[in-house]
PDB file of N, CA and C in Angstrom:
ATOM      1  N   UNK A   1      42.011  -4.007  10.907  1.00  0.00           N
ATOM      2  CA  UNK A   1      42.971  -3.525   9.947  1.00  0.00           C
ATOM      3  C   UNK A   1      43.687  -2.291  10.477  1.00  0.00           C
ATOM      4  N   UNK A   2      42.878  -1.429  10.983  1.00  0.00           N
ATOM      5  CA  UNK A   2      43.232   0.081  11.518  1.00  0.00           C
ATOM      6  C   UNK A   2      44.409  -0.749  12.838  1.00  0.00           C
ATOM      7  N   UNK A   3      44.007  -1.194  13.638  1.00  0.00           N
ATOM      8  CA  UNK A   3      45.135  -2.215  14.312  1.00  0.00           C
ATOM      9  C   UNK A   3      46.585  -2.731  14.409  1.00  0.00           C
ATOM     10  N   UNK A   4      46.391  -3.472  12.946  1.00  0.00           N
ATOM     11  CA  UNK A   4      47.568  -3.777  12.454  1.00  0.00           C
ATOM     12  C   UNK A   4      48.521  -2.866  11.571  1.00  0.00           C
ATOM     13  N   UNK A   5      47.736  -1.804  11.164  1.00  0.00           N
ATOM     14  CA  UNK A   5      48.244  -0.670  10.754  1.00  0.00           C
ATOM     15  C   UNK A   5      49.404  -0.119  11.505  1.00  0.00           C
ATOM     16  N   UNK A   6      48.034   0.500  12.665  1.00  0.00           N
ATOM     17  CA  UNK A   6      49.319   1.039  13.583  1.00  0.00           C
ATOM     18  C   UNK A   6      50.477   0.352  14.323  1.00  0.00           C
ATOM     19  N   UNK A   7      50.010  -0.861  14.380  1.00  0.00           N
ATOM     20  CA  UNK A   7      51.176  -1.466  15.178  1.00  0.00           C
ATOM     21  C   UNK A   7      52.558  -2.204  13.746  1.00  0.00           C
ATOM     22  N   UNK A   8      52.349  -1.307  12.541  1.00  0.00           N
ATOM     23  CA  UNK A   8      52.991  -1.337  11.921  1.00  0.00           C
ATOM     24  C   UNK A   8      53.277  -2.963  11.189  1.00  0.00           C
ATOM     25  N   UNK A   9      52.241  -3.587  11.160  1.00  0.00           N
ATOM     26  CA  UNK A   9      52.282  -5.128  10.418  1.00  0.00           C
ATOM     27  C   UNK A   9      51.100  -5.040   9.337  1.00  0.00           C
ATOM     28  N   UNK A  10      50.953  -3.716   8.971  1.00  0.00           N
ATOM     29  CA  UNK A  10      49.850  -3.398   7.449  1.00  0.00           C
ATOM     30  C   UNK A  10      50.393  -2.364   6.594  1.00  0.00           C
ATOM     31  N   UNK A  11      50.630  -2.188   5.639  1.00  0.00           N
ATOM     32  CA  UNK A  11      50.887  -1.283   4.753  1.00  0.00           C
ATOM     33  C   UNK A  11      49.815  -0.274   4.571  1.00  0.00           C
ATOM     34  N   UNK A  12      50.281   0.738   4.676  1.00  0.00           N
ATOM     35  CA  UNK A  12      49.315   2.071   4.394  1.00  0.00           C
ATOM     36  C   UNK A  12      48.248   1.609   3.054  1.00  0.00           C
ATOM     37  N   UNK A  13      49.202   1.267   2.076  1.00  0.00           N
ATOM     38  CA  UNK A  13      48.872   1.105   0.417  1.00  0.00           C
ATOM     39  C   UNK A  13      47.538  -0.002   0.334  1.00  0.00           C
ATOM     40  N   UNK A  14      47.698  -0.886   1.563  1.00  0.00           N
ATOM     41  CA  UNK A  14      46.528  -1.854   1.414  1.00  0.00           C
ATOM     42  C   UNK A  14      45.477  -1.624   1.852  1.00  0.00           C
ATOM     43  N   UNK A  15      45.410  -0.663   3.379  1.00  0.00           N
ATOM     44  CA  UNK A  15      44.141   0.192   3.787  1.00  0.00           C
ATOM     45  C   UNK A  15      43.491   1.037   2.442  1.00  0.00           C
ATOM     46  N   UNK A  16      44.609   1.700   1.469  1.00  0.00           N
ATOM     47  CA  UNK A  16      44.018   2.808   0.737  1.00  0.00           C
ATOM     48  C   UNK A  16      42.926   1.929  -0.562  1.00  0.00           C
ATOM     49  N   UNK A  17      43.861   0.854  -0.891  1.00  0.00           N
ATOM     50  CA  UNK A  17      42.997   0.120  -1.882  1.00  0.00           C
ATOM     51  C   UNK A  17      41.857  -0.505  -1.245  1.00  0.00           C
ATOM     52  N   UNK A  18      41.799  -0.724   0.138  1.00  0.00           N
ATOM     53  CA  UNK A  18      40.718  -1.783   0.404  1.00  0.00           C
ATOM     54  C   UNK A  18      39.680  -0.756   0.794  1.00  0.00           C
ATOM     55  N   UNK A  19      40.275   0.657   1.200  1.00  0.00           N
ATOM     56  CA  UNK A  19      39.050   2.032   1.068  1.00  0.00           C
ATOM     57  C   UNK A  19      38.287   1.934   0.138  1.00  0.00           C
ATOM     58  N   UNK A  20      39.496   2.009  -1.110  1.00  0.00           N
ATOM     59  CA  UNK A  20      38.672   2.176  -2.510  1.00  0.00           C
ATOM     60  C   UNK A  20      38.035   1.450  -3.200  1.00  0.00           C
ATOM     61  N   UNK A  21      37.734   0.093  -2.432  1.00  0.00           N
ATOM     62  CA  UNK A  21      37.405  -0.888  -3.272  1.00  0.00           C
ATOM     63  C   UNK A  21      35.898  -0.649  -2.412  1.00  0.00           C
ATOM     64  N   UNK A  22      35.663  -0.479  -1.160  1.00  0.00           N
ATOM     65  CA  UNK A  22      34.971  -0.346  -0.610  1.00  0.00           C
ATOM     66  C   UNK A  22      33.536   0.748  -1.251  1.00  0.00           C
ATOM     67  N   UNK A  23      34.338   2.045  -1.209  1.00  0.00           N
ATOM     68  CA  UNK A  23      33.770   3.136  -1.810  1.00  0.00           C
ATOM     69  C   UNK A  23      32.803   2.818  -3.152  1.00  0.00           C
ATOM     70  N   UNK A  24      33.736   1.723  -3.783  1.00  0.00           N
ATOM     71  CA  UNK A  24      33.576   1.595  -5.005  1.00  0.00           C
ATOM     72  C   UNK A  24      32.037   0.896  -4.912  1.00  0.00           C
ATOM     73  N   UNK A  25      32.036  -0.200  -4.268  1.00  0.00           N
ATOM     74  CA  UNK A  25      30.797  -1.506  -3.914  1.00  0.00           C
ATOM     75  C   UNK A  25      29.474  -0.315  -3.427  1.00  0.00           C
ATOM     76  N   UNK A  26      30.193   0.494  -2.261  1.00  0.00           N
ATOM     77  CA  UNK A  26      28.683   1.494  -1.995  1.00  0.00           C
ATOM     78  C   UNK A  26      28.313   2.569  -2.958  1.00  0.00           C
ATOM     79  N   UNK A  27      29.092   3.097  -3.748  1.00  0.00           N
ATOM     80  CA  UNK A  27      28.918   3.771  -5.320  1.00  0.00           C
ATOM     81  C   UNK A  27      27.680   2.654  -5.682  1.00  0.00           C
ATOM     82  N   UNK A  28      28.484   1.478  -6.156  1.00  0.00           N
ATOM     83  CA  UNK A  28      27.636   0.452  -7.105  1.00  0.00           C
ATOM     84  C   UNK A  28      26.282   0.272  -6.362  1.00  0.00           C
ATOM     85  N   UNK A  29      26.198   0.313  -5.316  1.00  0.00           N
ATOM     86  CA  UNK A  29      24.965  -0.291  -4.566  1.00  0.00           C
ATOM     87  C   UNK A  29      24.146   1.181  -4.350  1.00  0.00           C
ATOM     88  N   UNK A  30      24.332   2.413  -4.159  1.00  0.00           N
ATOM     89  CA  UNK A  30      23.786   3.438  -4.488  1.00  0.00           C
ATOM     90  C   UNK A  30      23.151   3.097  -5.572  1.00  0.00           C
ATOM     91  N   UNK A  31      23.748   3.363  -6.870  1.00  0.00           N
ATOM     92  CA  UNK A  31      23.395   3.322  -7.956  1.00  0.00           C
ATOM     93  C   UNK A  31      22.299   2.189  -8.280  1.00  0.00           C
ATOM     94  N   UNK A  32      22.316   1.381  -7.887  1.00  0.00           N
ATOM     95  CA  UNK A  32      21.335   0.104  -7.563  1.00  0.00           C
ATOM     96  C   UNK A  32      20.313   0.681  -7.229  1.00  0.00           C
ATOM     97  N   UNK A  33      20.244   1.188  -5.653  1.00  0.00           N
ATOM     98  CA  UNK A  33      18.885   1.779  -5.248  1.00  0.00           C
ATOM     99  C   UNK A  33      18.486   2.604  -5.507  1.00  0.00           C
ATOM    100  N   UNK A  34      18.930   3.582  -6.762  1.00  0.00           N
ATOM    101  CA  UNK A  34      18.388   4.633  -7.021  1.00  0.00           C
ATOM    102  C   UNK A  34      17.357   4.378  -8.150  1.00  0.00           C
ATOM    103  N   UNK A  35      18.663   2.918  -9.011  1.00  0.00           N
ATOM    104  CA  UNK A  35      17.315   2.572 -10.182  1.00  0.00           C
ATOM    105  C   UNK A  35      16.243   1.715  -9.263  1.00  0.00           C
ATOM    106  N   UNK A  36      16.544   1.145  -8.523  1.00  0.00           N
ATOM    107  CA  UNK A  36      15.315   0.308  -7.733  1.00  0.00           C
ATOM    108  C   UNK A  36      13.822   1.209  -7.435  1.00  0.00           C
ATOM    109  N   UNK A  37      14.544   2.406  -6.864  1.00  0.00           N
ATOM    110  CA  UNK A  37      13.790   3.732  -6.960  1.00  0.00           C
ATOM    111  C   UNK A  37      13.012   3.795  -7.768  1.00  0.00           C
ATOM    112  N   UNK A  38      13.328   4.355  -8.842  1.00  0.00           N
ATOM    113  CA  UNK A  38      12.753   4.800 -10.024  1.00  0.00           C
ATOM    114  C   UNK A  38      12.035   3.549 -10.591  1.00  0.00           C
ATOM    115  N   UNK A  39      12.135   2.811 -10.738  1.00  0.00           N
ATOM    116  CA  UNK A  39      11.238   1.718 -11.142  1.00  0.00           C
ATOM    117  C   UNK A  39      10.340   1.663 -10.432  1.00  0.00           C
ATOM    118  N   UNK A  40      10.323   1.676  -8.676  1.00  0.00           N
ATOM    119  CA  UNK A  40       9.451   1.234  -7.896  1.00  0.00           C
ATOM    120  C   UNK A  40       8.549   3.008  -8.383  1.00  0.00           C
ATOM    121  N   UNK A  41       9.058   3.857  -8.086  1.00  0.00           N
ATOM    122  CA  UNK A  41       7.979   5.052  -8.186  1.00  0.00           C
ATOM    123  C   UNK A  41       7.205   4.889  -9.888  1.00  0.00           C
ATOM    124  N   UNK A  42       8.143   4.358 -10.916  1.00  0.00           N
ATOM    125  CA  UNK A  42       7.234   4.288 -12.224  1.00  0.00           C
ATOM    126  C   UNK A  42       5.761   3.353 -11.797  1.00  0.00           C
ATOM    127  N   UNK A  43       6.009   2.217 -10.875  1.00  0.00           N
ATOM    128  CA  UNK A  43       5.061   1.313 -10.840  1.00  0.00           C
ATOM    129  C   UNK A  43       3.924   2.036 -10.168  1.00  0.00           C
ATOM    130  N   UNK A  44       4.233   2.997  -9.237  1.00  0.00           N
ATOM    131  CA  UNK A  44       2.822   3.413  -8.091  1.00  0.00           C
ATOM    132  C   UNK A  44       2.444   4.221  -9.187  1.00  0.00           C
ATOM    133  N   UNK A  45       0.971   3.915  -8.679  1.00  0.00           N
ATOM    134  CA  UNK A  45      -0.367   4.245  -9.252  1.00  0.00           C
ATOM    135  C   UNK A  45      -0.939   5.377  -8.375  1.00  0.00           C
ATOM    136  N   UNK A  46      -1.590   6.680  -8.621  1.00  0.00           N
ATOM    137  CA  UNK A  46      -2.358   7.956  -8.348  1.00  0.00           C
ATOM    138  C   UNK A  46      -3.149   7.351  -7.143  1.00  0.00           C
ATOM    139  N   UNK A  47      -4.052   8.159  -6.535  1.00  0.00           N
ATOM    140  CA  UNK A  47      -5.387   7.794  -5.899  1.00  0.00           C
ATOM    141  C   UNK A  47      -6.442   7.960  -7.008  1.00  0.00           C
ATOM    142  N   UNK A  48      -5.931   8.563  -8.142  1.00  0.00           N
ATOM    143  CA  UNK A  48      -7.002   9.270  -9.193  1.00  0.00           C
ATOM    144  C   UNK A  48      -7.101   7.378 -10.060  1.00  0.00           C
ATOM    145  N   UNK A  49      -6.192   7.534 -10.226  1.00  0.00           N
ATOM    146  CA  UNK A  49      -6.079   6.066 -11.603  1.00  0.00           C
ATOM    147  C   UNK A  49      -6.476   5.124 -10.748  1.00  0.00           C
ATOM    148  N   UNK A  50      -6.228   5.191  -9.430  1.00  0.00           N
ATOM    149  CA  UNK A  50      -6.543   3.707  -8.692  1.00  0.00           C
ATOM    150  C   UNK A  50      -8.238   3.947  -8.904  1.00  0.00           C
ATOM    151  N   UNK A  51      -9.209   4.863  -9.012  1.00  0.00           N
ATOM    152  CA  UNK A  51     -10.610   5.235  -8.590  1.00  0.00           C
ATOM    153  C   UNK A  51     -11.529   4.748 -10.418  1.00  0.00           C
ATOM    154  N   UNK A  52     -10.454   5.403 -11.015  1.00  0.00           N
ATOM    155  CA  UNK A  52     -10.190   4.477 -12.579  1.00  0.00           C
ATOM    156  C   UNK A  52     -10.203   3.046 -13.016  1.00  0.00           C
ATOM    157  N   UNK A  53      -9.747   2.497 -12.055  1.00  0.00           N
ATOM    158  CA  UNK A  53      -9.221   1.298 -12.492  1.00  0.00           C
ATOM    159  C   UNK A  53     -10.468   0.386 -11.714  1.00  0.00           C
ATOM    160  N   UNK A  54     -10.819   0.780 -10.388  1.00  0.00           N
ATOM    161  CA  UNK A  54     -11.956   0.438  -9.193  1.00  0.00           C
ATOM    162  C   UNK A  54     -13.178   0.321 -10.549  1.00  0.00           C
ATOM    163  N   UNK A  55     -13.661   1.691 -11.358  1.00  0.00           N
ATOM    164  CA  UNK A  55     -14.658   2.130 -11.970  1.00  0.00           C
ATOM    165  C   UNK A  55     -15.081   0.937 -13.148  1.00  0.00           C
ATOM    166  N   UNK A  56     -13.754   1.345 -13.582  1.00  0.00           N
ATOM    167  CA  UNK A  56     -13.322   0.222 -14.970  1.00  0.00           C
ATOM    168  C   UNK A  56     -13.672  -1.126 -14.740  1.00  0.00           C
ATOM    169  N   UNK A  57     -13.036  -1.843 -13.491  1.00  0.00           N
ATOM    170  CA  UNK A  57     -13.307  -3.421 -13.476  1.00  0.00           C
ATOM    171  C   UNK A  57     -14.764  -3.366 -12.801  1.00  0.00           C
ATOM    172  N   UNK A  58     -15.563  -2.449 -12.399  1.00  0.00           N
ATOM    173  CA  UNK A  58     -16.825  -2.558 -12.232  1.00  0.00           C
ATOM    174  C   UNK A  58     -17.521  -2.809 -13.826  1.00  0.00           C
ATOM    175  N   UNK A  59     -17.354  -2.263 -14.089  1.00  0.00           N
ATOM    176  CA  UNK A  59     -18.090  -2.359 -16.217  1.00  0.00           C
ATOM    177  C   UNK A  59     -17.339  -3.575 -16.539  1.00  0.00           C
ATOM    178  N   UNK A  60     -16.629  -4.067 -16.110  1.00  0.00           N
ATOM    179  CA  UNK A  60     -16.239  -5.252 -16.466  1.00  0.00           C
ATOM    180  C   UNK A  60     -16.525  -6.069 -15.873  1.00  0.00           C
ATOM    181  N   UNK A  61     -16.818  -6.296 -14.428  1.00  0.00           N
ATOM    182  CA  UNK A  61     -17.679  -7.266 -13.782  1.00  0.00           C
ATOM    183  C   UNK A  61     -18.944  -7.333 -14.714  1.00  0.00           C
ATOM    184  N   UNK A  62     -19.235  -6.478 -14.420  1.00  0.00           N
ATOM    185  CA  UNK A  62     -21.173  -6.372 -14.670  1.00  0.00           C
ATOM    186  C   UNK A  62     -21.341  -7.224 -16.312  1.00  0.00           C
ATOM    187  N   UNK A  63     -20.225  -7.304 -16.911  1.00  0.00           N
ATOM    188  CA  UNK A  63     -20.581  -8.382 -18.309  1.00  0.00           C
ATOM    189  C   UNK A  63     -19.920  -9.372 -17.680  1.00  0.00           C
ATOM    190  N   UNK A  64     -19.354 -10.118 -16.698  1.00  0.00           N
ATOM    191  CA  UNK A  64     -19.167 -11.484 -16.967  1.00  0.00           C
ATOM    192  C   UNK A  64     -19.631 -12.504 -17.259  1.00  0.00           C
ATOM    193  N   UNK A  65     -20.943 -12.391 -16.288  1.00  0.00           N
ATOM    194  CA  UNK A  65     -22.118 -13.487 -16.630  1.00  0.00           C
ATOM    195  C   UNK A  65     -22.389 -13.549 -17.743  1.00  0.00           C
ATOM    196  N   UNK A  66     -22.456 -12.273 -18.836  1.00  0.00           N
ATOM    197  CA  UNK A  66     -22.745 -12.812 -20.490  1.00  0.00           C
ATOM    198  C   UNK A  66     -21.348 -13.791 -20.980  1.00  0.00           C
ATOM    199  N   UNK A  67     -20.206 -13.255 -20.795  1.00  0.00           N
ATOM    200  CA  UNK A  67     -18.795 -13.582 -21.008  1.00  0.00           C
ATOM    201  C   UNK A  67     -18.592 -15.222 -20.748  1.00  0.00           C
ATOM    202  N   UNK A  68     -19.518 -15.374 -19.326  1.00  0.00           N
ATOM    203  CA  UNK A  68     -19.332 -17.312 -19.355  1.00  0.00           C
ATOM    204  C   UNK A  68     -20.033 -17.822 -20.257  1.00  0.00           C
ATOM    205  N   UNK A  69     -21.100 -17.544 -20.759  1.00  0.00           N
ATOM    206  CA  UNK A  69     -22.035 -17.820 -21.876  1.00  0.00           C
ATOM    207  C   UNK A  69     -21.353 -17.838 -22.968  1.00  0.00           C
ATOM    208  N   UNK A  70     -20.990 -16.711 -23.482  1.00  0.00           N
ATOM    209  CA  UNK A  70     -20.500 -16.187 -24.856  1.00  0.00           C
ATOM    210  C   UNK A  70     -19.143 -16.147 -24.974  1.00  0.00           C
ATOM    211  N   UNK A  71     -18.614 -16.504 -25.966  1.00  0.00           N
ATOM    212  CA  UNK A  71     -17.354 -16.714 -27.217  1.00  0.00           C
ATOM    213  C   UNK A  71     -17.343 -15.038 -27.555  1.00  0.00           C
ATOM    214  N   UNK A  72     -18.464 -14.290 -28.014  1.00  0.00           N
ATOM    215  CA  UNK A  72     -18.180 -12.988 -28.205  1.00  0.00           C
ATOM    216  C   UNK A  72     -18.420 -11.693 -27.611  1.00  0.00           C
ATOM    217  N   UNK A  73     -18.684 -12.570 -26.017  1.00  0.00           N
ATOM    218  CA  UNK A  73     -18.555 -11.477 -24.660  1.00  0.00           C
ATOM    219  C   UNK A  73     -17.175 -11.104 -24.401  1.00  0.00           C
ATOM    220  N   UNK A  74     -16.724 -12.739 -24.480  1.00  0.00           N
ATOM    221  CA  UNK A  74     -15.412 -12.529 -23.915  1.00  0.00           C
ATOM    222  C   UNK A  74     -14.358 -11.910 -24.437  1.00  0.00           C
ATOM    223  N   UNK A  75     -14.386 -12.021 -26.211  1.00  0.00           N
ATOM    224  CA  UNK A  75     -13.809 -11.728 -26.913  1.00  0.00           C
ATOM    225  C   UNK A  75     -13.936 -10.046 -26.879  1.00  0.00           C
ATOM    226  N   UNK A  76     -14.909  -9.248 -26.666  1.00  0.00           N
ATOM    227  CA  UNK A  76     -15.285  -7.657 -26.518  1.00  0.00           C
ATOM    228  C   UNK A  76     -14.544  -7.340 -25.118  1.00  0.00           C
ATOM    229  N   UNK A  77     -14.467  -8.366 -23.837  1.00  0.00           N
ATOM    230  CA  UNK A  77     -13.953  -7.540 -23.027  1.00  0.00           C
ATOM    231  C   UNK A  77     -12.375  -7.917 -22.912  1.00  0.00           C
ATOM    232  N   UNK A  78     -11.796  -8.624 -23.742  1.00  0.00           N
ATOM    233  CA  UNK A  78     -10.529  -8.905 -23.853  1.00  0.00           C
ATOM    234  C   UNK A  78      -9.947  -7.540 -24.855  1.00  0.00           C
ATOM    235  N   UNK A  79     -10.888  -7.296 -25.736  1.00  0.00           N
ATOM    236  CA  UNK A  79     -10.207  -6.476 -26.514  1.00  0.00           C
ATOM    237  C   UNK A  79     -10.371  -4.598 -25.971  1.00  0.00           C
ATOM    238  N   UNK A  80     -11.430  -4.771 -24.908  1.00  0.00           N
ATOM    239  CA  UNK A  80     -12.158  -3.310 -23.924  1.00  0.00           C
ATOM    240  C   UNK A  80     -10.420  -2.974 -23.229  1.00  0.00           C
ATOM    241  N   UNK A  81      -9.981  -4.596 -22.594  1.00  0.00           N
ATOM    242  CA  UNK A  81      -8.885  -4.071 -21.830  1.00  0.00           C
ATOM    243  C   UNK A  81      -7.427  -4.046 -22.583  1.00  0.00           C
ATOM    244  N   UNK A  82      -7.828  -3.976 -23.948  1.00  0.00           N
ATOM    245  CA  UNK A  82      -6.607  -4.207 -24.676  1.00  0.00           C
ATOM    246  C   UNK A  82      -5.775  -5.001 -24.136  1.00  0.00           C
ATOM    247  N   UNK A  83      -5.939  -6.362 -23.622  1.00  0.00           N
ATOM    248  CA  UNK A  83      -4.798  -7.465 -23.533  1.00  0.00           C
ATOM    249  C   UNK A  83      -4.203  -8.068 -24.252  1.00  0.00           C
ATOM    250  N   UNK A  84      -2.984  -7.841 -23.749  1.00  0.00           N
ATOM    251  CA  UNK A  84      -1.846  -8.542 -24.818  1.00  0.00           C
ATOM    252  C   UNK A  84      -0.706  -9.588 -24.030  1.00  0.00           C
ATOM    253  N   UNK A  85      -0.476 -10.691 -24.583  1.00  0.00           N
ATOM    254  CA  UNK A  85       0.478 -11.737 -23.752  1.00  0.00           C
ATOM    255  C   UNK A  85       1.495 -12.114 -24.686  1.00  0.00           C
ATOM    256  N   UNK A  86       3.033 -12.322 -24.103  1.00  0.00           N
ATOM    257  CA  UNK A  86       4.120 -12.613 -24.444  1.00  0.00           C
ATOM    258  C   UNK A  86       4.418 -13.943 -24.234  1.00  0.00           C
ATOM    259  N   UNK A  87       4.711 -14.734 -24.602  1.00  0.00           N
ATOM    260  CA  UNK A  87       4.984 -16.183 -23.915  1.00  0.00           C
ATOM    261  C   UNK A  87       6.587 -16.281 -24.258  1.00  0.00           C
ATOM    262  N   UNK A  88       7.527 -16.766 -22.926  1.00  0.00           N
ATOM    263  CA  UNK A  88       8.751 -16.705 -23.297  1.00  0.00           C
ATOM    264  C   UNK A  88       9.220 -18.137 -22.648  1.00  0.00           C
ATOM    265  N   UNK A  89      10.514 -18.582 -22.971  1.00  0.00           N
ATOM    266  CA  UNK A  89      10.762 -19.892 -22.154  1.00  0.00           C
ATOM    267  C   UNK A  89      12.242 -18.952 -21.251  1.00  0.00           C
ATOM    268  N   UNK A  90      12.137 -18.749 -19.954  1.00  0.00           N
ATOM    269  CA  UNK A  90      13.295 -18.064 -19.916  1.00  0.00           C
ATOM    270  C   UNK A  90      13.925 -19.339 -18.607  1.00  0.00           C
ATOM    271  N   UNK A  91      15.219 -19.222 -18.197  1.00  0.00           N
ATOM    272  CA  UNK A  91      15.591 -20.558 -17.391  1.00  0.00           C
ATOM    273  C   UNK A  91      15.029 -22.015 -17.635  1.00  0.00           C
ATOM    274  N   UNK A  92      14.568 -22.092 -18.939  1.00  0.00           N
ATOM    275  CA  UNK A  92      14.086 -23.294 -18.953  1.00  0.00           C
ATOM    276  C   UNK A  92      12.406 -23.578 -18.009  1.00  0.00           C
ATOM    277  N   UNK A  93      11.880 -22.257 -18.064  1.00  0.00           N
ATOM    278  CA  UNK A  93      10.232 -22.427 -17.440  1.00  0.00           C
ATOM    279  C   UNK A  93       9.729 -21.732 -18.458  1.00  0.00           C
ATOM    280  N   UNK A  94       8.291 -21.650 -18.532  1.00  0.00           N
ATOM    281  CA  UNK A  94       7.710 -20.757 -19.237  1.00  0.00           C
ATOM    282  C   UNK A  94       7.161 -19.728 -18.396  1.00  0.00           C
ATOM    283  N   UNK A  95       6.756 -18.583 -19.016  1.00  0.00           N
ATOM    284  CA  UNK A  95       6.533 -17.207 -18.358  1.00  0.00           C
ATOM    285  C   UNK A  95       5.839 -16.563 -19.519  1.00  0.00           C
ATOM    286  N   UNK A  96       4.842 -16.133 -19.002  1.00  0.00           N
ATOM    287  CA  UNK A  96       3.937 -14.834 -19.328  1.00  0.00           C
ATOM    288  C   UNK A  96       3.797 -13.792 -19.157  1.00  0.00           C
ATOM    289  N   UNK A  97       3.975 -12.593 -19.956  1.00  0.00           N
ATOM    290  CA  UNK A  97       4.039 -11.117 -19.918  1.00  0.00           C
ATOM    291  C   UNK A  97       3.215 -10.551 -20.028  1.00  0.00           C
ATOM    292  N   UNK A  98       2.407  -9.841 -19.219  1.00  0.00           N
ATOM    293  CA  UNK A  98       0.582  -9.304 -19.365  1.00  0.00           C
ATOM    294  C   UNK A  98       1.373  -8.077 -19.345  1.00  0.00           C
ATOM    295  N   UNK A  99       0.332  -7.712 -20.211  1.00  0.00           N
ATOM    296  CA  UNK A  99       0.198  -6.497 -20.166  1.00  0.00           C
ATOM    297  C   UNK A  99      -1.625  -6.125 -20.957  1.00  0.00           C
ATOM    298  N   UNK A 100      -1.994  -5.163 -20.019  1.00  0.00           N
ATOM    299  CA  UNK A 100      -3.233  -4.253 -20.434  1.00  0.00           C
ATOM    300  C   UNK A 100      -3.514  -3.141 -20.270  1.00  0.00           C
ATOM    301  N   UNK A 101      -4.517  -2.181 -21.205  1.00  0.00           N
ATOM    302  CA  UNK A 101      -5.038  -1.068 -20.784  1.00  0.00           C
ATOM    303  C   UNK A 101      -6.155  -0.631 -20.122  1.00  0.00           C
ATOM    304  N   UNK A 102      -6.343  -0.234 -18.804  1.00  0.00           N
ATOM    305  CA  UNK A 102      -7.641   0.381 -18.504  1.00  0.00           C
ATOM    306  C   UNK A 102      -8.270   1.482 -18.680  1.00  0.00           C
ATOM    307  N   UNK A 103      -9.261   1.851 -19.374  1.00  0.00           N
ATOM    308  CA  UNK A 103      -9.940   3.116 -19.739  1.00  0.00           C
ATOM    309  C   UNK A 103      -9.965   3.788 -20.536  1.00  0.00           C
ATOM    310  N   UNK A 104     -10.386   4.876 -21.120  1.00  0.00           N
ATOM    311  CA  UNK A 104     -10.213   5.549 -22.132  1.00  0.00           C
ATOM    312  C   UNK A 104      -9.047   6.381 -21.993  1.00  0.00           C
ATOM    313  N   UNK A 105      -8.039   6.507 -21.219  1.00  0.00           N
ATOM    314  CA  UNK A 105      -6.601   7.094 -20.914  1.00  0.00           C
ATOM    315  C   UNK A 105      -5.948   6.238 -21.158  1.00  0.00           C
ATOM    316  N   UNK A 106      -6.681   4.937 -20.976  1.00  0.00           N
ATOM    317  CA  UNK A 106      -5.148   3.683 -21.673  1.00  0.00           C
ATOM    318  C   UNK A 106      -4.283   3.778 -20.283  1.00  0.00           C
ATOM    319  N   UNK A 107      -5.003   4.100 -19.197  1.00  0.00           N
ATOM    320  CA  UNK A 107      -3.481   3.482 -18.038  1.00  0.00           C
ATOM    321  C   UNK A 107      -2.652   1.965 -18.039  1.00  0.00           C
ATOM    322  N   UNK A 108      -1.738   1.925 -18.220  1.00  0.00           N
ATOM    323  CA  UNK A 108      -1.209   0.821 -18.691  1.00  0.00           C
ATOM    324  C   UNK A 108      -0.561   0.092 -17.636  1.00  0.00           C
ATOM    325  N   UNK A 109      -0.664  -1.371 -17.120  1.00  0.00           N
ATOM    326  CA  UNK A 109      -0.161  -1.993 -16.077  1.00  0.00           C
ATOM    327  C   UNK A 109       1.193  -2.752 -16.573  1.00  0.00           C
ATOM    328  N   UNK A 110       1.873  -2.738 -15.801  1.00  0.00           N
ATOM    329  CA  UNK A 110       3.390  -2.711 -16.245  1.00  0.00           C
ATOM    330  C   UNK A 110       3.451  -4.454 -16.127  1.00  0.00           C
ATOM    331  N   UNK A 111       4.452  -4.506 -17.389  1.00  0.00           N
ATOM    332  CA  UNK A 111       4.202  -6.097 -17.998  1.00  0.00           C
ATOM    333  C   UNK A 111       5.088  -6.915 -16.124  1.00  0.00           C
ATOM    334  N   UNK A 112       4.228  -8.159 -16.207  1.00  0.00           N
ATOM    335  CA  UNK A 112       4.584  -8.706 -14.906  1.00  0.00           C
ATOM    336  C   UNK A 112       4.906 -10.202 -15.374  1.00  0.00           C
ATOM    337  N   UNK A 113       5.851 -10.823 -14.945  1.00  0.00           N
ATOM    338  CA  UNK A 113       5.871 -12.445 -15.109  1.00  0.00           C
ATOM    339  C   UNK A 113       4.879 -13.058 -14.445  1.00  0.00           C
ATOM    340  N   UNK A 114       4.482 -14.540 -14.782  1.00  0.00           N
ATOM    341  CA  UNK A 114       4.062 -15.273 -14.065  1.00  0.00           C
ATOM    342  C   UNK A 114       3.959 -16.678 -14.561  1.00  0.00           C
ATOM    343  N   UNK A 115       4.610 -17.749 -13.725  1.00  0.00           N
ATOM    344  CA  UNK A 115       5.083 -18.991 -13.611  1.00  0.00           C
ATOM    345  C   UNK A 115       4.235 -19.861 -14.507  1.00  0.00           C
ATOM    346  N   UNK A 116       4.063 -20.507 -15.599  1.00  0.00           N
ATOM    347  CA  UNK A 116       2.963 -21.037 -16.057  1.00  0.00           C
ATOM    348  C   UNK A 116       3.730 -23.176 -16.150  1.00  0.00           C
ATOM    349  N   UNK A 117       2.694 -23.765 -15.324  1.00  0.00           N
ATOM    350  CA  UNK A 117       3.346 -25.201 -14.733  1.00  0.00           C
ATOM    351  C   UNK A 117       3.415 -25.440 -16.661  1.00  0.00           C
ATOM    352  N   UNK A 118       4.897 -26.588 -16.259  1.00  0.00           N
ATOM    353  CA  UNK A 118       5.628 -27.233 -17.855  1.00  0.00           C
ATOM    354  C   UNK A 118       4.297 -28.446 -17.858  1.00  0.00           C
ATOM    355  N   UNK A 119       4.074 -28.277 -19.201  1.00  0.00           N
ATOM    356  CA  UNK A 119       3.376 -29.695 -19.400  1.00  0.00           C
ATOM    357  C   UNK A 119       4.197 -30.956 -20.256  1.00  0.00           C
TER     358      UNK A 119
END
């Protein structure tokens, strides 16, 4: 473009808009990675909460074996991790939204999809 510019077969006016259109796309795409950012840093987890969470699914191992047995094992450690599920049909699949709490701080794992096969 800079090329045809100078050799006078481009208009100044079309370099300036195709600057600005330019500017404009890396603005937008900034702005993109900054929320990409911030989402990705909301998701990381401490070394402290990760040692939490290690602690936590240990007390929760250690009842499973009652939990395959029991209707009201399972039911105590479903409600220990405060789980909660969304069921949505989105594109025409279904999808599940987990979300739970670990511990007595309630660290909360950020709701995640996952593919559930159509029957």
């Amino acid at each position: 473009m800079l090329d045809l510019y100078l050799t006078g077969d481009f208009a100044r006016e079309m370099l300036v808009e195709h600057k600005a259109m330019l500017e404009a796309v890396r603005e937008a795409l900034q702005a993109e990675r900054d929320n990409l950012m911030a989402r990705l840093e909301a998701q990381t987890i401490t070394g402290k909460q990760a040692v939490t969470i290690k602690e936590f699914a240990q007390k929760i191992a250690s009842g499973l074996d009652e939990a395959d047995k029991s209707f009201e094992a399972r039911r105590q450690i479903i409600e220990l991790l405060d789980a909660r599920g969304t069921l949505a049909l989105e594109n025409e699949e279904k999808v599940i939204y987990v979300q739970c709490a670990i511990g007595e701080k309630a660290l909360s794992i950020m709701p995640t999809s996952q593919s559930i096969a159509q029957t």
